[in-house]
C-alpha atoms as a PDB file:
ATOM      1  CA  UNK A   1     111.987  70.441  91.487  1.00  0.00           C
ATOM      2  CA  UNK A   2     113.852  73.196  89.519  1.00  0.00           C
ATOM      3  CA  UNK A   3     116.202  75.277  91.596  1.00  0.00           C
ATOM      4  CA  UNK A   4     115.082  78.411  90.217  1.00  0.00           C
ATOM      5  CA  UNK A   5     111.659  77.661  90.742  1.00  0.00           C
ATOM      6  CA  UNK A   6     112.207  77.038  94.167  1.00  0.00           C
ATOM      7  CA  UNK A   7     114.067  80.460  94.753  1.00  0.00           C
ATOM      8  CA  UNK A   8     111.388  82.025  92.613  1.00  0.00           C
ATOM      9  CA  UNK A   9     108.584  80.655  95.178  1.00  0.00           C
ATOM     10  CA  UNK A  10     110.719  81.476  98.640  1.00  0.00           C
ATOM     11  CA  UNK A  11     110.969  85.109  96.908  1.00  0.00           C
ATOM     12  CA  UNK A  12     107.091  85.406  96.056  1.00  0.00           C
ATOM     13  CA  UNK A  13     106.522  83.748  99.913  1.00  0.00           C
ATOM     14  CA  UNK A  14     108.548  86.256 101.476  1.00  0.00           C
ATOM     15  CA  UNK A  15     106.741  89.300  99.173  1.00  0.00           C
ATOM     16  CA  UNK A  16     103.474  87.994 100.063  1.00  0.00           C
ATOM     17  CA  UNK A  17     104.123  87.875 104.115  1.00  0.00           C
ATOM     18  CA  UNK A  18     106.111  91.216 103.620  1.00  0.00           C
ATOM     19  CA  UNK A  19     102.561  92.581 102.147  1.00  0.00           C
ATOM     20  CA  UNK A  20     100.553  91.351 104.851  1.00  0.00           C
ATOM     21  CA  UNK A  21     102.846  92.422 107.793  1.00  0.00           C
ATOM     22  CA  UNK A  22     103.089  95.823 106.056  1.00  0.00           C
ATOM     23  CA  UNK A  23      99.301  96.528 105.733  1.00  0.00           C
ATOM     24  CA  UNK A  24      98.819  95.338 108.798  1.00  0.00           C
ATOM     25  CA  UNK A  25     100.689  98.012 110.425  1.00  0.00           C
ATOM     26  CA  UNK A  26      99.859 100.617 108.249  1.00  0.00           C
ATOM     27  CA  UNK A  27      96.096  99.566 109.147  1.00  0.00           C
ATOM     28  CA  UNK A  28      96.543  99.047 112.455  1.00  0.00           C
ATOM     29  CA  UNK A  29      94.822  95.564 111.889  1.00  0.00           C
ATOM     30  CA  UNK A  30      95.642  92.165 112.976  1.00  0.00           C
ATOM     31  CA  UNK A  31      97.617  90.040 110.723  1.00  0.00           C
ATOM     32  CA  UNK A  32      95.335  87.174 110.876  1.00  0.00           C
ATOM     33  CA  UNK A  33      92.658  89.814 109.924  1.00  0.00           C
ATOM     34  CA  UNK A  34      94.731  91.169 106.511  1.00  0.00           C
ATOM     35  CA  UNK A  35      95.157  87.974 105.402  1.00  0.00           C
ATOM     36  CA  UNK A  36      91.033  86.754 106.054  1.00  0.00           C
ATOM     37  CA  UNK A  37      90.096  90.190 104.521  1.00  0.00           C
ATOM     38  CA  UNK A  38      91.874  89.230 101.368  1.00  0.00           C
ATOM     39  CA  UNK A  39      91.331  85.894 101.227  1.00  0.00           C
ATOM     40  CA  UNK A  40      87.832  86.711 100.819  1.00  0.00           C
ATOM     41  CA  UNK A  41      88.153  89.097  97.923  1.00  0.00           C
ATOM     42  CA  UNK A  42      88.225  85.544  95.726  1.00  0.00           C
ATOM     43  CA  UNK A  43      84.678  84.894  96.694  1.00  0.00           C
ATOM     44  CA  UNK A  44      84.000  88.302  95.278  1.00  0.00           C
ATOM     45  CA  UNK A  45      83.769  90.586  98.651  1.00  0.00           C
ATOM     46  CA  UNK A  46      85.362  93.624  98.150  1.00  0.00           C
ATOM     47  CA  UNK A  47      88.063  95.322 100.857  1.00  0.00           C
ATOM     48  CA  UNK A  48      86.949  98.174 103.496  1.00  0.00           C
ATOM     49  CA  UNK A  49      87.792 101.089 101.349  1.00  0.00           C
ATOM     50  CA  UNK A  50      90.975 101.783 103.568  1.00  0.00           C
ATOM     51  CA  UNK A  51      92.691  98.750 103.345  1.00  0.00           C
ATOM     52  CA  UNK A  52      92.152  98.965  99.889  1.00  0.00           C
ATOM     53  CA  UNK A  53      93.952 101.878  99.564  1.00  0.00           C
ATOM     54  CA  UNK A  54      96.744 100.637 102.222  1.00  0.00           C
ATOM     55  CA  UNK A  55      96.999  97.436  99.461  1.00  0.00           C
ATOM     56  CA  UNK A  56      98.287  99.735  96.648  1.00  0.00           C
ATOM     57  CA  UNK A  57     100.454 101.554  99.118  1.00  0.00           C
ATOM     58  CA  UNK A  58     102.137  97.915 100.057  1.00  0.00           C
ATOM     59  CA  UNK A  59     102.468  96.892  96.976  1.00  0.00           C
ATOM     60  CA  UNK A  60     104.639  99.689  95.364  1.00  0.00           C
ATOM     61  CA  UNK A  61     106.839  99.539  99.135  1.00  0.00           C
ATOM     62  CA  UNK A  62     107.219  95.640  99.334  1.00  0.00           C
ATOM     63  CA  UNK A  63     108.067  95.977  95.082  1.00  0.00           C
ATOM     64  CA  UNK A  64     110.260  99.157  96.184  1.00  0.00           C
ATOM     65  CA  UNK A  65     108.733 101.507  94.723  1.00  0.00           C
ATOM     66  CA  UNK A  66     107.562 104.890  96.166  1.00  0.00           C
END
């Protein structure tokens, strides 16, 4: 496997667990709980309205933006 390809998917690993731990905290929900919550969104259920909101929050910290 490509080198950079590798680093590319360690990066995106690291993002994703960074997003989880991060809302989870913010939430005040457990890990394991994040990561069911959003799992499910691919079966089409949507997020409770505050994690939702926590999501977008993560995402702009864990890319580094406020």
């Amino acid at each position: 496997m490509d080198t950079a390809l590798v680093a590319e998917i360690a990066e995106l690993r690291e993002r994703a667990w960074g997003l989880l731990v991060d809302v989870s905290q913010h939430c005040n929900i457990k890990l394991r709980d994040v990561a069911v919550a959003l799992t499910v969104t691919v079966q089409g259920e949507l997020l409770p309205e505050a994690m939702r909101r926590e999501v977008g929050r993560a995402l702009k910290r864990v890319n580094g933006r406020n």
